[in-house]
N, C-alpha and C. Protein backbone atom coordinates (compact mmCIF):
# COMPACT_ATOMS: atom_id res chain seq x y z
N UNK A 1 -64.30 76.84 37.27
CA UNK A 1 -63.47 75.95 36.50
C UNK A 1 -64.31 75.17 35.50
N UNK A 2 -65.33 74.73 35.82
CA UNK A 2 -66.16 73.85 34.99
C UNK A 2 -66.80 74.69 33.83
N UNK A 3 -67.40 76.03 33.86
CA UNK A 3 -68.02 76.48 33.15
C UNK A 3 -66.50 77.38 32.09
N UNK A 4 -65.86 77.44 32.83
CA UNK A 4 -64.37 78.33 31.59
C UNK A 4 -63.93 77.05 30.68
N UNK A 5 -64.18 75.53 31.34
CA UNK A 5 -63.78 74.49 30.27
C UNK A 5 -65.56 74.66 29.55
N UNK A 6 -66.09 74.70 29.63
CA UNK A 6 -67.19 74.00 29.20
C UNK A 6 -67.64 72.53 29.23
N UNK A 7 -67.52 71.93 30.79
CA UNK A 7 -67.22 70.46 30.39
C UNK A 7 -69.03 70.05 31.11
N UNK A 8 -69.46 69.16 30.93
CA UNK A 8 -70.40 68.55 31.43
C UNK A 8 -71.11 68.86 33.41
N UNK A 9 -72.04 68.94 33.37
CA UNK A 9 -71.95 69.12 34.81
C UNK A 9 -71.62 67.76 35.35
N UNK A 10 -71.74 66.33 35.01
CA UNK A 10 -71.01 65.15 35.69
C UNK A 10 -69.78 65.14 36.14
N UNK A 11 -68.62 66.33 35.99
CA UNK A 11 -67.78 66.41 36.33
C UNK A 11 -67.23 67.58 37.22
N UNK A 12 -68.43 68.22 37.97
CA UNK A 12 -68.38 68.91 38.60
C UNK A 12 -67.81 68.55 40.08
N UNK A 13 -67.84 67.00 40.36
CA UNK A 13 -67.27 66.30 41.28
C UNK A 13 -65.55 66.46 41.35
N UNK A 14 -65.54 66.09 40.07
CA UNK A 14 -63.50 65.80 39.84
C UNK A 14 -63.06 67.71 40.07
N UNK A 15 -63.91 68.41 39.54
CA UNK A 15 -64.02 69.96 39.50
C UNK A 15 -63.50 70.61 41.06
N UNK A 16 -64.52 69.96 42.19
CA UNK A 16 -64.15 70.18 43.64
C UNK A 16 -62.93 69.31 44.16
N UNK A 17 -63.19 68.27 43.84
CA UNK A 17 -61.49 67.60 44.19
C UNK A 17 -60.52 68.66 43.96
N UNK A 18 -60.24 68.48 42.66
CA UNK A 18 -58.94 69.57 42.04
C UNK A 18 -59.74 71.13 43.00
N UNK A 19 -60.19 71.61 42.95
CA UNK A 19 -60.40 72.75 43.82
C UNK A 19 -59.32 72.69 45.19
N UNK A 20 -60.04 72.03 46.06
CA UNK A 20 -59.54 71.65 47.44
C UNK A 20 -57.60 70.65 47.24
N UNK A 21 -57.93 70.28 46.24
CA UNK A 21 -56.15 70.06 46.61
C UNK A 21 -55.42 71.27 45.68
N UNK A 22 -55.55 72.55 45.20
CA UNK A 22 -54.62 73.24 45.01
C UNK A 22 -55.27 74.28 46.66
N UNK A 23 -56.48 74.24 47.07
CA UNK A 23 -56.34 75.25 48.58
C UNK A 23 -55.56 74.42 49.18
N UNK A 24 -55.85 73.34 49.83
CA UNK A 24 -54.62 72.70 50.61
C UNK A 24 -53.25 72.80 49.81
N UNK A 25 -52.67 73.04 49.17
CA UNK A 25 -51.67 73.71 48.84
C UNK A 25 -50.72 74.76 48.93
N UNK A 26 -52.10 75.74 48.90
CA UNK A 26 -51.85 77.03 48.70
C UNK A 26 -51.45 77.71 50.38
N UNK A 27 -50.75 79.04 49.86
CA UNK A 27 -50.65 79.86 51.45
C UNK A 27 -51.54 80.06 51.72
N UNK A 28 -51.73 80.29 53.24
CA UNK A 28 -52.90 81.07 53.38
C UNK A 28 -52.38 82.22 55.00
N UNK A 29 -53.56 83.01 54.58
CA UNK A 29 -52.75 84.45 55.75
C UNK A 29 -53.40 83.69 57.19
N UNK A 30 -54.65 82.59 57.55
CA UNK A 30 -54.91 82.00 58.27
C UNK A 30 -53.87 81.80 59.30
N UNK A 31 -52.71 81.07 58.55
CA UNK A 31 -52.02 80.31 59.77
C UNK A 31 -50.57 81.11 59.21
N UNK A 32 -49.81 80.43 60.43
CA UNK A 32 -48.61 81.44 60.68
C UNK A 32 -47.63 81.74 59.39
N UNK A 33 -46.87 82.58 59.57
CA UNK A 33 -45.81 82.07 58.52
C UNK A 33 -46.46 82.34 56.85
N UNK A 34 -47.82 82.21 56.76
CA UNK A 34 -48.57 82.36 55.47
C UNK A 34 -48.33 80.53 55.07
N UNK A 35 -48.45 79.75 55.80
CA UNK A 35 -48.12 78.26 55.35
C UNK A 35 -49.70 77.55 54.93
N UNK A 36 -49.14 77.09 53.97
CA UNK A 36 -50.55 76.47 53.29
C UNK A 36 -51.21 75.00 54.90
N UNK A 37 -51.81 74.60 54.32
CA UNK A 37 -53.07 73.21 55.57
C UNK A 37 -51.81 72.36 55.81
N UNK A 38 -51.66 71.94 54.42
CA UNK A 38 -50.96 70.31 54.33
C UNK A 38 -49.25 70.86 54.49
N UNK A 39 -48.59 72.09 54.84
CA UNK A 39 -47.28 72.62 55.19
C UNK A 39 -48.08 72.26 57.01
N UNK A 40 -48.64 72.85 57.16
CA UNK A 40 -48.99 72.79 58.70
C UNK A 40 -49.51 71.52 59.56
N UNK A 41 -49.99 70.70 58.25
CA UNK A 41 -50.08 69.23 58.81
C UNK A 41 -48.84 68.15 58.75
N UNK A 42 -48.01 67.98 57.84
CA UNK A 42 -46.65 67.29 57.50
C UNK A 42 -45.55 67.94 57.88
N UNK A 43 -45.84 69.33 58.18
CA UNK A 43 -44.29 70.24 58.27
C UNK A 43 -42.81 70.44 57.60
N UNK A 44 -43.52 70.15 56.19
CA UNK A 44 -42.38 70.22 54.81
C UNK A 44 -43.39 70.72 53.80
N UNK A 45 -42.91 71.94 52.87
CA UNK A 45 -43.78 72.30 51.76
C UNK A 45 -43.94 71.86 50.83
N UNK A 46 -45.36 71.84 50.39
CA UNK A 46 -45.64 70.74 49.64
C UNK A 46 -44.98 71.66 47.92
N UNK A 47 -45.20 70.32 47.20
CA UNK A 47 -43.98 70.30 45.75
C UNK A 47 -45.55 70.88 44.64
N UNK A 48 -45.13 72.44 44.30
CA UNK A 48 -46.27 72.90 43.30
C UNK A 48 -46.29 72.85 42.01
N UNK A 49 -45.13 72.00 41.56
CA UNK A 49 -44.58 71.64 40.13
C UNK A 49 -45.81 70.67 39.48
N UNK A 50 -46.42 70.59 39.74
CA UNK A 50 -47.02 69.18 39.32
C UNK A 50 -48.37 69.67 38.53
N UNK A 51 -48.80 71.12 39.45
CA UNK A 51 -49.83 71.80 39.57
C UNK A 51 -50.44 71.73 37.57
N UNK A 52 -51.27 71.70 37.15
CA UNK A 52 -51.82 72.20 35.68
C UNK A 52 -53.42 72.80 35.94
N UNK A 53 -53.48 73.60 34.86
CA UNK A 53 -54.91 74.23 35.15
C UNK A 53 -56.07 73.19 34.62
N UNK A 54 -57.04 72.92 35.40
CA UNK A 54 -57.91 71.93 35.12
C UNK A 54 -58.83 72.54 33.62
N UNK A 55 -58.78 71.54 33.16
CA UNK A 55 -59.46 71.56 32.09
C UNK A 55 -58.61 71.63 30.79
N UNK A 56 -56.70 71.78 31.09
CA UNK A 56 -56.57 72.08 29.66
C UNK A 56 -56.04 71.15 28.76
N UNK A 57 -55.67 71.02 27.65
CA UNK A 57 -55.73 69.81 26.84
C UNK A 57 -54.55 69.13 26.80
N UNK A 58 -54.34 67.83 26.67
CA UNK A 58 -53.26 66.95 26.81
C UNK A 58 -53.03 66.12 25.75
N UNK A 59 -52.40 64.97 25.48
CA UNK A 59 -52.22 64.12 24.98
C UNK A 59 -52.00 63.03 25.50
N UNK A 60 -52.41 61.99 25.93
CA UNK A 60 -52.02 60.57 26.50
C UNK A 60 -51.76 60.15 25.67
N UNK A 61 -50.66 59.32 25.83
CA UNK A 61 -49.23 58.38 25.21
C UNK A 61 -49.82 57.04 25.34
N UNK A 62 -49.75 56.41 24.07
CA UNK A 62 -50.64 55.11 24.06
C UNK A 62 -49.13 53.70 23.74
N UNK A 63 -48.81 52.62 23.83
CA UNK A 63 -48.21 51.82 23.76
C UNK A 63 -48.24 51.46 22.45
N UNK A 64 -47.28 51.84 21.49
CA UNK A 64 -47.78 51.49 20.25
C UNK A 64 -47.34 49.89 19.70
N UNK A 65 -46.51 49.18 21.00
CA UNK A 65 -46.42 47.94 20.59
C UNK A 65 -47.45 46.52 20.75
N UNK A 66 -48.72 47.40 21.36
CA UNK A 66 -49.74 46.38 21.52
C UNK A 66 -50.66 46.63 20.11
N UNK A 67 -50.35 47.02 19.64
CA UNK A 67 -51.68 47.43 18.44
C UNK A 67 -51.09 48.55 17.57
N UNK A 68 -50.08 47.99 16.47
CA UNK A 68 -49.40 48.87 15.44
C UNK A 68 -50.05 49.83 14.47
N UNK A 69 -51.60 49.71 14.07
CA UNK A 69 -52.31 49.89 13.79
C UNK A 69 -53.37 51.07 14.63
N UNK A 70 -53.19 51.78 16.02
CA UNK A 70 -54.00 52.47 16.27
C UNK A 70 -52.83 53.89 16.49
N UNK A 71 -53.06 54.95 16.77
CA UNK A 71 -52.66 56.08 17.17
C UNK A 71 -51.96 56.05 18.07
N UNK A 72 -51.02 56.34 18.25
CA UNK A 72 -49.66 56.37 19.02
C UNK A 72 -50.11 57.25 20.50
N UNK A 73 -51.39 58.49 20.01
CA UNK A 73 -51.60 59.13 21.43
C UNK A 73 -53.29 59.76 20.98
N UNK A 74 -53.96 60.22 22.12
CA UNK A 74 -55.19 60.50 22.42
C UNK A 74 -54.89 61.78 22.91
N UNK A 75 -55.84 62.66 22.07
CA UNK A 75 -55.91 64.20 23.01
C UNK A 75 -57.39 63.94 23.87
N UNK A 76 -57.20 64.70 24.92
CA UNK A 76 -58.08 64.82 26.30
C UNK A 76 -57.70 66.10 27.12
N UNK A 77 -58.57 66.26 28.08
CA UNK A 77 -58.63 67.51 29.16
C UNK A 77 -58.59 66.69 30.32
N UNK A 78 -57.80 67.62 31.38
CA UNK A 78 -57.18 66.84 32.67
C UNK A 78 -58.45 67.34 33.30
N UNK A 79 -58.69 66.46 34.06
CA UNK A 79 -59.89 67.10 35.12
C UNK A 79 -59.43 66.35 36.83
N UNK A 80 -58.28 66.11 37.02
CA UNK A 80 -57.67 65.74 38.00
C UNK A 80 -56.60 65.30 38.26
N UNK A 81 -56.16 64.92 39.41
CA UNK A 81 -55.10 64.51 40.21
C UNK A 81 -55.40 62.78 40.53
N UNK A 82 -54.13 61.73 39.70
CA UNK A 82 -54.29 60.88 40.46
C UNK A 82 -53.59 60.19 41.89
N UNK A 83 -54.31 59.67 42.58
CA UNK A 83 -54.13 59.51 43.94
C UNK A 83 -52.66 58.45 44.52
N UNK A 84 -53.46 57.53 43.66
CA UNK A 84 -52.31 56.03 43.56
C UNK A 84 -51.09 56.45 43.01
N UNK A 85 -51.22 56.59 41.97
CA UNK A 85 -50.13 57.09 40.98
C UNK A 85 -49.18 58.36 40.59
N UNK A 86 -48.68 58.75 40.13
CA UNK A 86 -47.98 59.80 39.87
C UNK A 86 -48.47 60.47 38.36
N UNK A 87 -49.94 60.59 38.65
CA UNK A 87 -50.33 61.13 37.14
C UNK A 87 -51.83 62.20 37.36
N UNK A 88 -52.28 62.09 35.99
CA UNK A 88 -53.45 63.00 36.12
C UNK A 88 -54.70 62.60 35.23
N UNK A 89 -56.06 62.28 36.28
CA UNK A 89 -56.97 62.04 35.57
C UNK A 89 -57.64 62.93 34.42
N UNK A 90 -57.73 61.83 32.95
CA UNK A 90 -57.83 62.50 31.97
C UNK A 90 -59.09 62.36 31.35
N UNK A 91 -60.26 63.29 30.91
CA UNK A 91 -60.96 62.93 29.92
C UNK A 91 -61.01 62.64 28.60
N UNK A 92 -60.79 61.56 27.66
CA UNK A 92 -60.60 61.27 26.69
C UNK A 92 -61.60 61.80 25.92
N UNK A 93 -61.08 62.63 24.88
CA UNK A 93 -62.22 63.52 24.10
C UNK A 93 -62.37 62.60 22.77
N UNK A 94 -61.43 62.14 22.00
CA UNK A 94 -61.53 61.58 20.55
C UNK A 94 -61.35 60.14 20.96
């Protein structure tokens, strides 16, 4: 994943995160049924809508009523899943 984005090796960390939460996701022929870790730990399947391929490019949505004067949005590459929230950690490129 890190070397198909071309991104820095400092982010080879956020790289294994996102790794390990699409395997805990995923089926696996391991356990019964073909049920992914986290189906076999909670016992409801987990929601794969959310899923994006790491590294590809986005736009973050900026508030344009604090500062009329700057860019309405920022392009960046996702390099994760956030935890707290219902979003995805972004690297801000520009």
């Amino acid at each position: 994943m890190m070397f198909a984005n071309a991104l820095p090796l400092q982010y080879r960390g956020d790289a294994v995160q996102y790794a390990v939460y699409i395997l805990n996701r995923s089926p696996t022929r391991a356990n019964e049924k073909r049920a992914s870790p986290l189906e076999m730990l909670k016992g409801k399947v987990p929601d794969l809508r959310g899923i994006v391929v790491f590294g590809s490019a986005c736009s973050v949505y900026r508030d344009p009523r604090k500062n009329s004067l700057l860019k309405r949005s920022q392009y960046g590459i996702i390099v994760g899943v956030n935890k707290e929230i219902k979003g995805y950690k972004v690297l801000l490129t520009r």
